[in-house]
C-alpha atoms as a PDB file:
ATOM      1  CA  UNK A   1       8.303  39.238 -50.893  1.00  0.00           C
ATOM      2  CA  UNK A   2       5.173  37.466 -51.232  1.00  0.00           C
ATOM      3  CA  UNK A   3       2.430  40.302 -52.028  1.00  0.00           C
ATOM      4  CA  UNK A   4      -1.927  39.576 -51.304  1.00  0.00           C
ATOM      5  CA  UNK A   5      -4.462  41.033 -53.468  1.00  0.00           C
ATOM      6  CA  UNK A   6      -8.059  41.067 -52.964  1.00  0.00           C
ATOM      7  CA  UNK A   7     -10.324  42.278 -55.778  1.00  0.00           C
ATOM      8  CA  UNK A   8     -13.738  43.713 -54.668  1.00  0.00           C
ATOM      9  CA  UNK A   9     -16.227  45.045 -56.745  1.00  0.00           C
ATOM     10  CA  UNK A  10     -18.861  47.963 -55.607  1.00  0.00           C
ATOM     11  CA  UNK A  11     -21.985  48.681 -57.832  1.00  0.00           C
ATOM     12  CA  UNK A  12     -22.172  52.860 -57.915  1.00  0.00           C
ATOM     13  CA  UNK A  13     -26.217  52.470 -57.713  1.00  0.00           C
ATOM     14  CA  UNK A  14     -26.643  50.466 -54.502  1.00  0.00           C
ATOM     15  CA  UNK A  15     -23.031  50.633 -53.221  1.00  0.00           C
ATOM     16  CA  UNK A  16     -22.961  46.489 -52.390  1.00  0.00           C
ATOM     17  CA  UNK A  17     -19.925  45.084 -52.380  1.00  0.00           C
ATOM     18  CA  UNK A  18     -18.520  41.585 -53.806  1.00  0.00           C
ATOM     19  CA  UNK A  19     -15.604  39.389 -53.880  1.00  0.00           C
ATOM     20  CA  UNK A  20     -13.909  39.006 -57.270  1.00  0.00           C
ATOM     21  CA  UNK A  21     -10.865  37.416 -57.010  1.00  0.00           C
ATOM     22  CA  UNK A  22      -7.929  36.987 -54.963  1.00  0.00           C
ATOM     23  CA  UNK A  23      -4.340  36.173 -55.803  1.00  0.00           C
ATOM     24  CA  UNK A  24      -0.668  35.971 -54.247  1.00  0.00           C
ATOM     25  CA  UNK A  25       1.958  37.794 -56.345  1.00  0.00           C
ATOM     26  CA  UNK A  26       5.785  37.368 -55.572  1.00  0.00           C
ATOM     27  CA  UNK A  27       7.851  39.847 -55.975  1.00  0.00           C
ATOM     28  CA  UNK A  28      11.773  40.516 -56.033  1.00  0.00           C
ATOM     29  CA  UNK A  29      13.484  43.269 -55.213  1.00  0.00           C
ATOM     30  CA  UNK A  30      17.022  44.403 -57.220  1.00  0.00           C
ATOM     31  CA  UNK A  31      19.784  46.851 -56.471  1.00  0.00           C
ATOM     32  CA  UNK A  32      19.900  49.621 -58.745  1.00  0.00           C
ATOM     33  CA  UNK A  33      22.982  50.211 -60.909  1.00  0.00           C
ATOM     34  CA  UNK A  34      24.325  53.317 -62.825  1.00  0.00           C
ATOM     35  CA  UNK A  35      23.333  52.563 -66.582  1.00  0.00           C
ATOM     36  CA  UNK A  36      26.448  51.424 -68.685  1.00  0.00           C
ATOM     37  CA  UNK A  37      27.649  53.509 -71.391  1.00  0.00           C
ATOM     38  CA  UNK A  38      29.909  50.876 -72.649  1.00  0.00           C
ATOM     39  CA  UNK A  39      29.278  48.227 -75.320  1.00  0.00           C
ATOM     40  CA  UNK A  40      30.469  45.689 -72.722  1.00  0.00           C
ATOM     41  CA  UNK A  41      29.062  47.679 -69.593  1.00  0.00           C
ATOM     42  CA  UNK A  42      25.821  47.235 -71.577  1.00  0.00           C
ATOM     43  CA  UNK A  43      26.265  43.407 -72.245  1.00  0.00           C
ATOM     44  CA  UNK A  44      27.288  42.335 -68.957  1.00  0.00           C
ATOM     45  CA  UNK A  45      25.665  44.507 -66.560  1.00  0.00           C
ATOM     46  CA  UNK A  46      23.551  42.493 -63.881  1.00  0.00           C
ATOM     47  CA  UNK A  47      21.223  43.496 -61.638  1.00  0.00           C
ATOM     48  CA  UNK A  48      21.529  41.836 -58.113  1.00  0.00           C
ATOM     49  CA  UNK A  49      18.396  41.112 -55.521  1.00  0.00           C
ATOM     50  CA  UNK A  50      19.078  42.779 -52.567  1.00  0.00           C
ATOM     51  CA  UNK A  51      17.843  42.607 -48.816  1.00  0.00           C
ATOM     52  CA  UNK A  52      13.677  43.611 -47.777  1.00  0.00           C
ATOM     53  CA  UNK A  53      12.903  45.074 -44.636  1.00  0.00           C
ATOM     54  CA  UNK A  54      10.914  42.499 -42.620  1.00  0.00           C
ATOM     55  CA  UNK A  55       6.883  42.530 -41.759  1.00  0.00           C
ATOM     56  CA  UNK A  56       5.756  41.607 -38.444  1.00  0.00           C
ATOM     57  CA  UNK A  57       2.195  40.373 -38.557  1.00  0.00           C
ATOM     58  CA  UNK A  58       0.180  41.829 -35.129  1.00  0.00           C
ATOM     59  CA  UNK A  59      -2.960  40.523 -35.413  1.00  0.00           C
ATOM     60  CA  UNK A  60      -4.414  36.688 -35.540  1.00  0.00           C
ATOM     61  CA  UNK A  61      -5.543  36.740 -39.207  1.00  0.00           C
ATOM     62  CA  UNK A  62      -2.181  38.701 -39.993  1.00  0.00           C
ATOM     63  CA  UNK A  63      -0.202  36.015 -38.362  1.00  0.00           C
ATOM     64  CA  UNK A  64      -1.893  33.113 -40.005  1.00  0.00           C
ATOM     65  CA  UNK A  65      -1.908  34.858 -43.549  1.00  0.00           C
ATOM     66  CA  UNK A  66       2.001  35.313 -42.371  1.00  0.00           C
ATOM     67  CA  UNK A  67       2.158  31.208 -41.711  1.00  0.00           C
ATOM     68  CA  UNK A  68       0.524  30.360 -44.543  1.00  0.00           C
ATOM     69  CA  UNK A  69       2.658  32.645 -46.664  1.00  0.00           C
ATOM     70  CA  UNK A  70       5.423  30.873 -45.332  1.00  0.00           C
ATOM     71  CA  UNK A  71       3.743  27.357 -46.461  1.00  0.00           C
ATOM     72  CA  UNK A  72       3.385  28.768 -49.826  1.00  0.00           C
ATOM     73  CA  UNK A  73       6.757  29.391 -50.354  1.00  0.00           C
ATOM     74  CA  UNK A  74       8.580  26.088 -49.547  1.00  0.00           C
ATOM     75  CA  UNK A  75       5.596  24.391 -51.655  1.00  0.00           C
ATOM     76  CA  UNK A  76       6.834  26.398 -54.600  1.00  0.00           C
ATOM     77  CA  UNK A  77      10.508  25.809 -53.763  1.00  0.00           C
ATOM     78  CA  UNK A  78       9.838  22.275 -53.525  1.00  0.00           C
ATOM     79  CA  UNK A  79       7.799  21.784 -56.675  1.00  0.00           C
ATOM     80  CA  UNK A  80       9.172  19.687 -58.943  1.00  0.00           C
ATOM     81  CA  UNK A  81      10.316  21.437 -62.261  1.00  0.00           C
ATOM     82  CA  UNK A  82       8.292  20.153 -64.724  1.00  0.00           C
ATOM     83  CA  UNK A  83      10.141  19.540 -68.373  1.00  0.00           C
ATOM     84  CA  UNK A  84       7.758  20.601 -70.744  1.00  0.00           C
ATOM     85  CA  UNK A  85      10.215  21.005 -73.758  1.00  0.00           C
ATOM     86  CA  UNK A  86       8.397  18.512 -75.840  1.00  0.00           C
ATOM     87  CA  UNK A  87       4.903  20.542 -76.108  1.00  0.00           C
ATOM     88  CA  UNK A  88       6.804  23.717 -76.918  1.00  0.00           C
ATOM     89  CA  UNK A  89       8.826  22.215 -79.643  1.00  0.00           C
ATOM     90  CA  UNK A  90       5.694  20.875 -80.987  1.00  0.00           C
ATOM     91  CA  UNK A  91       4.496  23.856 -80.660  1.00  0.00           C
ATOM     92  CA  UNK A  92       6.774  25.637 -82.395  1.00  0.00           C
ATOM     93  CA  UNK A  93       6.168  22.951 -84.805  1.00  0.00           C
ATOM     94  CA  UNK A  94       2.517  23.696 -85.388  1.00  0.00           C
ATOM     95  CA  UNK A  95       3.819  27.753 -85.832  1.00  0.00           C
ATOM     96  CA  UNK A  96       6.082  26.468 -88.379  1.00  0.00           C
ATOM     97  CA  UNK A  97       3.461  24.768 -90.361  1.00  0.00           C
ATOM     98  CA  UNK A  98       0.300  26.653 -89.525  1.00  0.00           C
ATOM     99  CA  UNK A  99      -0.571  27.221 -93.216  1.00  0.00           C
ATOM    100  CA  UNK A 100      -0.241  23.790 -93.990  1.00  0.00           C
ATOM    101  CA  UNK A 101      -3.148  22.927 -92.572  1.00  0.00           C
ATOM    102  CA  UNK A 102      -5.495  25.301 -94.196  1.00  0.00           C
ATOM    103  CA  UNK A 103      -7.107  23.569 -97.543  1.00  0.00           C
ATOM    104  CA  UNK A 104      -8.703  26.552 -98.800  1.00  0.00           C
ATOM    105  CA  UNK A 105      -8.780  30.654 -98.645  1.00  0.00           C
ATOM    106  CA  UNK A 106     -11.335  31.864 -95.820  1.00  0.00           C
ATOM    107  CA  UNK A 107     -15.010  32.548 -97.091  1.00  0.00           C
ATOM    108  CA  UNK A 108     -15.549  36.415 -97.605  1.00  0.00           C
ATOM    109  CA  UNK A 109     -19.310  36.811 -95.601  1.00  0.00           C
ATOM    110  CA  UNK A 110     -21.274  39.419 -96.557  1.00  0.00           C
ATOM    111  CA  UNK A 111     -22.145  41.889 -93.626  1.00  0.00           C
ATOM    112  CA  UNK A 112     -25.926  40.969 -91.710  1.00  0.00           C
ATOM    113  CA  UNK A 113     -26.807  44.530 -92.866  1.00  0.00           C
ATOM    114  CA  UNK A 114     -27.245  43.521 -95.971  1.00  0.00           C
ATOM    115  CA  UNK A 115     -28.229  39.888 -96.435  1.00  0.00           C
ATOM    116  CA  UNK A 116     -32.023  38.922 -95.054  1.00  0.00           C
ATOM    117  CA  UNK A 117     -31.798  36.942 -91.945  1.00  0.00           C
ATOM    118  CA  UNK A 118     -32.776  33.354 -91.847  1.00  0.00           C
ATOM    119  CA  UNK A 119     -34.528  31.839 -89.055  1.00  0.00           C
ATOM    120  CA  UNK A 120     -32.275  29.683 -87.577  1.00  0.00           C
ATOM    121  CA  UNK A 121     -33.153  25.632 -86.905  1.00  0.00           C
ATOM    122  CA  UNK A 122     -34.124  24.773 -83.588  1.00  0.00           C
ATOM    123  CA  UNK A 123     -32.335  22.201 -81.642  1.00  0.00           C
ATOM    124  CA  UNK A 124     -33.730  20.460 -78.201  1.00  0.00           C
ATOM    125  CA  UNK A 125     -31.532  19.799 -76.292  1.00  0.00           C
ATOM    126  CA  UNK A 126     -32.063  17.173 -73.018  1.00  0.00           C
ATOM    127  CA  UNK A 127     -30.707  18.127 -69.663  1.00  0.00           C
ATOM    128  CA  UNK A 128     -27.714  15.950 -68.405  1.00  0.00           C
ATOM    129  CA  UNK A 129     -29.248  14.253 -64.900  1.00  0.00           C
ATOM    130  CA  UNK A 130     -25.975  13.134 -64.375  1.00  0.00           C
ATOM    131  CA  UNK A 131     -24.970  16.875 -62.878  1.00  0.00           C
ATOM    132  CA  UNK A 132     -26.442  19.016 -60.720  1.00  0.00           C
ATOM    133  CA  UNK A 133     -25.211  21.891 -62.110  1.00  0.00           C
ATOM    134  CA  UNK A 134     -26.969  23.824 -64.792  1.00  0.00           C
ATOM    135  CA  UNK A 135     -25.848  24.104 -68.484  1.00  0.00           C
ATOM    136  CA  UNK A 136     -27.272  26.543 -71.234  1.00  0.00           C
ATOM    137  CA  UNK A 137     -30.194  25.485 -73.407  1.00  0.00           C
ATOM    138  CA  UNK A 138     -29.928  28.580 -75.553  1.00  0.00           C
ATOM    139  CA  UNK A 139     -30.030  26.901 -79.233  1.00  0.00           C
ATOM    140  CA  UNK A 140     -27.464  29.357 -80.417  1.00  0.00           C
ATOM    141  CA  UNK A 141     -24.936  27.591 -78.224  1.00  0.00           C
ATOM    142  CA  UNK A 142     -24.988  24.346 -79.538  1.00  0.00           C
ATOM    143  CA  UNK A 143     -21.265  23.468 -80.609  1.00  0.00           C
ATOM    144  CA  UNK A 144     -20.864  22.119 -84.143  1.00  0.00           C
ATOM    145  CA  UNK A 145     -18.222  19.473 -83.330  1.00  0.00           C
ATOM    146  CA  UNK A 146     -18.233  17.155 -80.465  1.00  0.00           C
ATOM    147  CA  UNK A 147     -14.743  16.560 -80.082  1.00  0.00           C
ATOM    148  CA  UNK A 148     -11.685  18.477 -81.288  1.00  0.00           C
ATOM    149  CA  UNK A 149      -7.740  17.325 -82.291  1.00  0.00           C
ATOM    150  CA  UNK A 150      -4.941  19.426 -79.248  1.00  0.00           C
ATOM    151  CA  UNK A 151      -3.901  20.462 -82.575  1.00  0.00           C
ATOM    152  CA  UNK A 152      -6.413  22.580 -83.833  1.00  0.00           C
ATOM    153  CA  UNK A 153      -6.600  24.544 -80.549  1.00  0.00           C
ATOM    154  CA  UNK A 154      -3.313  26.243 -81.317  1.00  0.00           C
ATOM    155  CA  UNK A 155      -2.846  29.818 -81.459  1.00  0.00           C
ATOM    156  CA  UNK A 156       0.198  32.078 -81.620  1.00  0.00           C
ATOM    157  CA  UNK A 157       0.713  35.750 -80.996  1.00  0.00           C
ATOM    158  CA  UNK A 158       3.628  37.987 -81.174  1.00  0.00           C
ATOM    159  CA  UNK A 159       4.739  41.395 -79.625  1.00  0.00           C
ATOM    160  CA  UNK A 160       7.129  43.611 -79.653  1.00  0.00           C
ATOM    161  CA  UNK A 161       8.031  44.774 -76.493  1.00  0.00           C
ATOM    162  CA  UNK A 162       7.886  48.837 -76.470  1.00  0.00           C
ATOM    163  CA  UNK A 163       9.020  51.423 -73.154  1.00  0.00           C
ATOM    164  CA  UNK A 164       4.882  51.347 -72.331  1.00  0.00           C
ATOM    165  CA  UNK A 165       5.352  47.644 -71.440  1.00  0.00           C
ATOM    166  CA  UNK A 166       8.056  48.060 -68.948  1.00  0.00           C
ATOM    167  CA  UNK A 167       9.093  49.335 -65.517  1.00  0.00           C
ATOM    168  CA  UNK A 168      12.058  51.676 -65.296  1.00  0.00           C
ATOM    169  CA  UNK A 169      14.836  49.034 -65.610  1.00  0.00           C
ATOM    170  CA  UNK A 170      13.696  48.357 -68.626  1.00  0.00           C
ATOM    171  CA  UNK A 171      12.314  45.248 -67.893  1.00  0.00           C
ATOM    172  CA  UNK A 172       8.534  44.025 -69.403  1.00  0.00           C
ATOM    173  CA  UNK A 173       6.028  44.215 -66.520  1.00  0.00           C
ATOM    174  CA  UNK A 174       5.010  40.723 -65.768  1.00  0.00           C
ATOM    175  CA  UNK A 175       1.309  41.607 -65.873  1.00  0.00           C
ATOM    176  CA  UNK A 176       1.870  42.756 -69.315  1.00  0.00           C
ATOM    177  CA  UNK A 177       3.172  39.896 -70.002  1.00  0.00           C
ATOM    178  CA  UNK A 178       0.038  37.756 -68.212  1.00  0.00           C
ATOM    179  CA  UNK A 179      -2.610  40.033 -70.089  1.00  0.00           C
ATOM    180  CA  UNK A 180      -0.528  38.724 -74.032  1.00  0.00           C
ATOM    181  CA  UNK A 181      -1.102  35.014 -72.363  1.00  0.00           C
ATOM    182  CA  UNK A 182      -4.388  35.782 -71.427  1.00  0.00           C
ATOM    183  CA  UNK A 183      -5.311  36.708 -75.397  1.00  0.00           C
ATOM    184  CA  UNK A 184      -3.538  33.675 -76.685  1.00  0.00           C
ATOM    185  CA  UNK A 185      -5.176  31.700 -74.345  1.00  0.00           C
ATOM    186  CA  UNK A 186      -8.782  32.682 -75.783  1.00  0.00           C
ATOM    187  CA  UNK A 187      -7.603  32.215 -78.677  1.00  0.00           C
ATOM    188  CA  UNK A 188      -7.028  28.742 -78.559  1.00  0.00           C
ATOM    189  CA  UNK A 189     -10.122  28.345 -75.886  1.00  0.00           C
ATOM    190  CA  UNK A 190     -12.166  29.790 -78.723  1.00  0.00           C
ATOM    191  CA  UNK A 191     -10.705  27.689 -81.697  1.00  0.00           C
ATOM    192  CA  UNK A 192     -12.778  24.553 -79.447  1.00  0.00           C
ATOM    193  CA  UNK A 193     -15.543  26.226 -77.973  1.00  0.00           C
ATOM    194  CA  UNK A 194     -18.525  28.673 -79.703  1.00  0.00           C
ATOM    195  CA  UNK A 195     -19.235  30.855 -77.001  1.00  0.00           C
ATOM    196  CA  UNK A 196     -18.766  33.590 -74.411  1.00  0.00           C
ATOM    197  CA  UNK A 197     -15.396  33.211 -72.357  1.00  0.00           C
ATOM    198  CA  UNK A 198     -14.564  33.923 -69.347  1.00  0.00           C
ATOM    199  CA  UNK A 199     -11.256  33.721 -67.241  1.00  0.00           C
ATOM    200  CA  UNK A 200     -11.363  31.404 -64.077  1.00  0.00           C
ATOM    201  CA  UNK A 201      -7.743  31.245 -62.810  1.00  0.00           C
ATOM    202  CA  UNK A 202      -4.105  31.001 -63.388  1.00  0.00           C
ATOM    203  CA  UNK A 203      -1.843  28.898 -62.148  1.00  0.00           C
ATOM    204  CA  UNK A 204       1.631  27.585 -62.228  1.00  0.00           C
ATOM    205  CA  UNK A 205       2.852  30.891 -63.841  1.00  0.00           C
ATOM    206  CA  UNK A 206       6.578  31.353 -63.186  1.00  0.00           C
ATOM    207  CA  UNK A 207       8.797  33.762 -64.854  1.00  0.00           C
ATOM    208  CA  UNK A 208      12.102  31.997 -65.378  1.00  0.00           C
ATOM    209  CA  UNK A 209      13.857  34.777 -67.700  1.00  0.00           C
ATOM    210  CA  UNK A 210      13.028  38.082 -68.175  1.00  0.00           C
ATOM    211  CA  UNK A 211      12.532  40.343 -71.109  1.00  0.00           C
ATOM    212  CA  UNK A 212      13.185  43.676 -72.272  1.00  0.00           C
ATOM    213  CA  UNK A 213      12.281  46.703 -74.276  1.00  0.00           C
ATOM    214  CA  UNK A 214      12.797  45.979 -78.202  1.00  0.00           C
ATOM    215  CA  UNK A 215      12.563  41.828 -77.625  1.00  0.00           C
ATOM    216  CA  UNK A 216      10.310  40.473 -80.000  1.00  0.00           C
ATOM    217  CA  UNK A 217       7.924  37.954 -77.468  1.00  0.00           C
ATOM    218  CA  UNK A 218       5.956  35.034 -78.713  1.00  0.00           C
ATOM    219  CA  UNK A 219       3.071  33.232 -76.811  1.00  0.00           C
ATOM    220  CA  UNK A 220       1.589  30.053 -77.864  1.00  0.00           C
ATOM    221  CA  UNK A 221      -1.014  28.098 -76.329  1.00  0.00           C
ATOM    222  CA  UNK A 222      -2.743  25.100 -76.965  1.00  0.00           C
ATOM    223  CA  UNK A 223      -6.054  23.807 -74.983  1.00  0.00           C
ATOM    224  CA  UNK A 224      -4.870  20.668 -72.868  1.00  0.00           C
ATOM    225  CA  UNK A 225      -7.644  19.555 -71.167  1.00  0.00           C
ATOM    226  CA  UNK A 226     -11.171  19.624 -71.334  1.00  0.00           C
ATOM    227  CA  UNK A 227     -14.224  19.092 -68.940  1.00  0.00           C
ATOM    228  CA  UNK A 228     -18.378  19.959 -69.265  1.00  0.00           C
ATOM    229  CA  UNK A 229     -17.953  23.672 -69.292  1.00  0.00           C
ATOM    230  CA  UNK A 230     -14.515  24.397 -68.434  1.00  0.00           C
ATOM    231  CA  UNK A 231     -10.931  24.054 -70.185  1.00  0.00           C
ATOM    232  CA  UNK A 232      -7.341  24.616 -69.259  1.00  0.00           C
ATOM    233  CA  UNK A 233      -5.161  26.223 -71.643  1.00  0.00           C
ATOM    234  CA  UNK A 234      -1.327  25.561 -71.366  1.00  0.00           C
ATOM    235  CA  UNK A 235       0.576  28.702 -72.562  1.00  0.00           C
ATOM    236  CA  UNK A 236       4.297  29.145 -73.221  1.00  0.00           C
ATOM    237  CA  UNK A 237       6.308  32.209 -74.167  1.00  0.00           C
ATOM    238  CA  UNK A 238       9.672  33.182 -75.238  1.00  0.00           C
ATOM    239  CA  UNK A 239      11.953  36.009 -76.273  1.00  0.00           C
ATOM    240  CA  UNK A 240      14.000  37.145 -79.045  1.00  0.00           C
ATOM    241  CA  UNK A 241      16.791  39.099 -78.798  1.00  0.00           C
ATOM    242  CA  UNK A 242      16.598  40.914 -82.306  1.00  0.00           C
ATOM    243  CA  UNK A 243      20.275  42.229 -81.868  1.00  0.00           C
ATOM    244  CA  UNK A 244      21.994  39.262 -81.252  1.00  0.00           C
ATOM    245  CA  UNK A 245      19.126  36.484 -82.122  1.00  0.00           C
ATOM    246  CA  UNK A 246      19.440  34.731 -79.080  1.00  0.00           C
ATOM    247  CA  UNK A 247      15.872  33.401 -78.334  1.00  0.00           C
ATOM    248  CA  UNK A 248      15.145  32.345 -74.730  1.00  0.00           C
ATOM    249  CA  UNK A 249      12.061  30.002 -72.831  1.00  0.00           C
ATOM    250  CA  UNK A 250      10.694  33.009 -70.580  1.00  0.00           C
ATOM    251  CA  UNK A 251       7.845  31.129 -68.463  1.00  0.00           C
ATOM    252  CA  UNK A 252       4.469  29.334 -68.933  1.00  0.00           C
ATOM    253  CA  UNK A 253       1.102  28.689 -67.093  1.00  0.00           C
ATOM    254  CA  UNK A 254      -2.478  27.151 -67.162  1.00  0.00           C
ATOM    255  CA  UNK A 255      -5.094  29.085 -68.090  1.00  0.00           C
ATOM    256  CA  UNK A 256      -8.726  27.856 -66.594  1.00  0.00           C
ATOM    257  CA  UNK A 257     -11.420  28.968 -68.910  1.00  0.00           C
ATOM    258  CA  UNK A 258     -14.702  28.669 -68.788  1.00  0.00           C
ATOM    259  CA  UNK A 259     -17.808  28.853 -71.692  1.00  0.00           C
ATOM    260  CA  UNK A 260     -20.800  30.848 -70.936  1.00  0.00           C
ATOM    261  CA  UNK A 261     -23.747  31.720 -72.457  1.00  0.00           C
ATOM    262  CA  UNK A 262     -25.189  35.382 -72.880  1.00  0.00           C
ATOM    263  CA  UNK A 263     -27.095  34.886 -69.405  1.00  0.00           C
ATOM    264  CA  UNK A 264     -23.582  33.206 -68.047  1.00  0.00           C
ATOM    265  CA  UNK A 265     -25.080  29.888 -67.410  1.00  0.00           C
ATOM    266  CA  UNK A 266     -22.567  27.275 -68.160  1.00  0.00           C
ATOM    267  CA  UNK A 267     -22.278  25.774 -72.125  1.00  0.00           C
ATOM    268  CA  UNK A 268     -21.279  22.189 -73.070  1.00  0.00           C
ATOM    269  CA  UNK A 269     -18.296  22.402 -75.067  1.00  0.00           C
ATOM    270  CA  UNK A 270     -16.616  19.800 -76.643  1.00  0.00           C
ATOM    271  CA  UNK A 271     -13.859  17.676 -76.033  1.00  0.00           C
ATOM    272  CA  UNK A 272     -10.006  17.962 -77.194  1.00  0.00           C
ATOM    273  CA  UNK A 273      -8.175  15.072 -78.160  1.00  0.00           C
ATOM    274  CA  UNK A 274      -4.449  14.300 -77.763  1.00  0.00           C
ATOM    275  CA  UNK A 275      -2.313  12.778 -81.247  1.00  0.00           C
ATOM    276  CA  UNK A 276       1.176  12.732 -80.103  1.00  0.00           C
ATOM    277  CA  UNK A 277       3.390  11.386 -76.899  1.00  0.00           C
ATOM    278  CA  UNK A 278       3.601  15.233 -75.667  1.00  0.00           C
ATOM    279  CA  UNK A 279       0.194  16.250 -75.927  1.00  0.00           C
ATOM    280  CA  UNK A 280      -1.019  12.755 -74.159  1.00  0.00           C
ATOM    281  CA  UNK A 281       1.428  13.369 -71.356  1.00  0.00           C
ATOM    282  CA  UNK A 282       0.413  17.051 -70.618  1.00  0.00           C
ATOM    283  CA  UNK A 283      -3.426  15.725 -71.043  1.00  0.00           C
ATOM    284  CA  UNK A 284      -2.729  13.193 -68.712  1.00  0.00           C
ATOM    285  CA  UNK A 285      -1.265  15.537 -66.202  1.00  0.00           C
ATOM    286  CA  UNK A 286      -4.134  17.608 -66.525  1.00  0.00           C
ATOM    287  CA  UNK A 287      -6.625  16.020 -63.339  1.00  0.00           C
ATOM    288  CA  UNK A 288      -3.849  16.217 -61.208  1.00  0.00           C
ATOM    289  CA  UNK A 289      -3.182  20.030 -61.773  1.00  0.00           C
ATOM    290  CA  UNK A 290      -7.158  20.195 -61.581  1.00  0.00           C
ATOM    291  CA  UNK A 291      -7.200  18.555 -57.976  1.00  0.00           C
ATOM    292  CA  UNK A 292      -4.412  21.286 -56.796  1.00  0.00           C
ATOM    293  CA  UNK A 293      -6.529  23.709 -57.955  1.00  0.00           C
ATOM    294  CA  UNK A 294      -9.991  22.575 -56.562  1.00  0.00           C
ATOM    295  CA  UNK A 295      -7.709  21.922 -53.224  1.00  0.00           C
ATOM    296  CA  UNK A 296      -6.332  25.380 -52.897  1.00  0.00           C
ATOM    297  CA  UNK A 297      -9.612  27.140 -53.487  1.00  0.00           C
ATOM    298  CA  UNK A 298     -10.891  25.620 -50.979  1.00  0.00           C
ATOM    299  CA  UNK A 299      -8.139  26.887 -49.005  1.00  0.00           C
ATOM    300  CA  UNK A 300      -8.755  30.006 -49.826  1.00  0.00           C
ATOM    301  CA  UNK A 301     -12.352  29.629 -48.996  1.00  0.00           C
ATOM    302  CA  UNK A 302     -11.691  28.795 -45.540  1.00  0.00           C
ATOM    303  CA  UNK A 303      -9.466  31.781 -45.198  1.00  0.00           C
ATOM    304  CA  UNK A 304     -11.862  34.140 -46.381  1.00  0.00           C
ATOM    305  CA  UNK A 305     -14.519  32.279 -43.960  1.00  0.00           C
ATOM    306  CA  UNK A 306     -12.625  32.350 -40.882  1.00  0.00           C
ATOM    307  CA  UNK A 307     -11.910  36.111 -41.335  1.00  0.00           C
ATOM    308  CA  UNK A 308     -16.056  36.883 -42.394  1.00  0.00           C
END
């Protein structure tokens, strides 16, 4: 079942109202078995979807949210599966040899408390009349690299996956799962850009395998495109079985994220630059996922106008 979710936010002083956000969430549903108590009861036990009741929609807006829902679906279905096995490997790669790449130990600072601040240099910075759009002049937000190697954005984290994290089958709950990509995916936004981040979207997120309580999960993300303010993060994750090693591809997505100043005015951050064949070709892929996004906003837009 496909499931809508609007996020609305209401100030507690003058009790106004906002849109946040608003997202489509697909669920499955599964037939429950008796737990095994068998060593091979345990290995091959499955878990079967099973028949949902259907929804009839009664009003207009419920029956064209009900079309549209419909739309969705055989656009995912007919999607092409995209073969991303080359990033991941280099990837895993780049987690292989992470300390290779550092020269030196990290500086120890000394805490602000007890070191006399210096004034820092000011920088003027000119106003791009090329865009409408406003960017942040704050000095303290000027980046100290103009351009950046796909490389260097990488980040990697790992979890273990404890009962807290999942539902009562076991299972991890897939926004736990979102919420670890989300904090690799600053990570690596960070790694390029000196500034406050923000979260603008998600997209192509598909979980292909599931995971389970005592799998070991590790995320990785690198950034994979760049624009003025904004940069899209491409995050994979997979599982370890720690009893029988077995380590599985469990999904990936595109985070959007997006550099703001203290007064969340847009900064200029710099730009990342492919090196090898699989980092050019999901760079290169990356204005066409841009244009689906921009295109089903606007979608969304309309919806949200039509029903206003």
């Amino acid at each position: 079942m496909e499931v809508g979710v609007k996020v609305e936010a209401e100030s507690p002083l003058s009790s106004e109202r906002v849109f946040v956000a608003h997202a489509y969430l697909t669920f499955v549903a599964l037939s429950p078995r008796p737990t095994p108590h068998t060593y091979l009861g345990k290995r091959f036990v499955q878990y079967m979807p099973i028949a949902v009741p259907h929804i009839i929609p009664m009003t207009p807006m419920e029956t064209r949210r009900y079309d549209m829902a419909e739309k969705r679906r055989q656009n995912r279905l007919s999607r092409p599966k995209m073969d991303r096995s080359n990033i991941r490997e280099t990837m895993q790669a780049y987690s292989q040899g992470l300390n290779l790449h550092q020269t030196k130990d990290a500086p120890i600072r000394s805490h602000p408390a007890f070191t006399p601040r210096h004034m820092m240099m000011q920088h003027e910075q000119e106003e791009d009349t090329r865009h409408h759009r406003r960017y942040s002049m704050d000095p303290k937000m000027l980046q100290p690299v103009d351009a950046m190697k796909m490389e260097d954005s990488f980040a990697e984290v790992v979890k273990l996956v404890m009962p807290q994290h999942a539902n009562s089958l076991s299972i991890t709950f897939g926004g736990q799962i979102i919420s670890w990509m989300e904090q690799c995916a600053l990570s690596s936004a960070n790694r390029l850009a000196k500034a406050y981040l923000l979260t603008a979207s998600i997209d192509s997120l598909n979980f292909i395998t599931s995971t389970r309580i005592g799998d070991v999960v590790t995320i990785r993300s690198i950034v994979s495109k760049t624009y003025t303010s904004s940069m899209e993060v491409y995050v994979s994750v997979e599982a370890e079985n720690l009893q029988t090693g077995q380590i599985n591809f469990t999904n990936d997505g595109f985070f959007t994220i997006t550099a703001v100043d203290s007064d969340l005015v847009p900064v200029v951050i710099p730009c990342v630059v492919p090196q090898t064949q699989a980092e050019i070709e999901l760079f290169d892929e990356g204005n066409e996922r841009r244009n689906k996004r921009l295109l089903y906003r606007q979608e969304l837009l309309e919806l949200l106008d039509s029903h206003s």
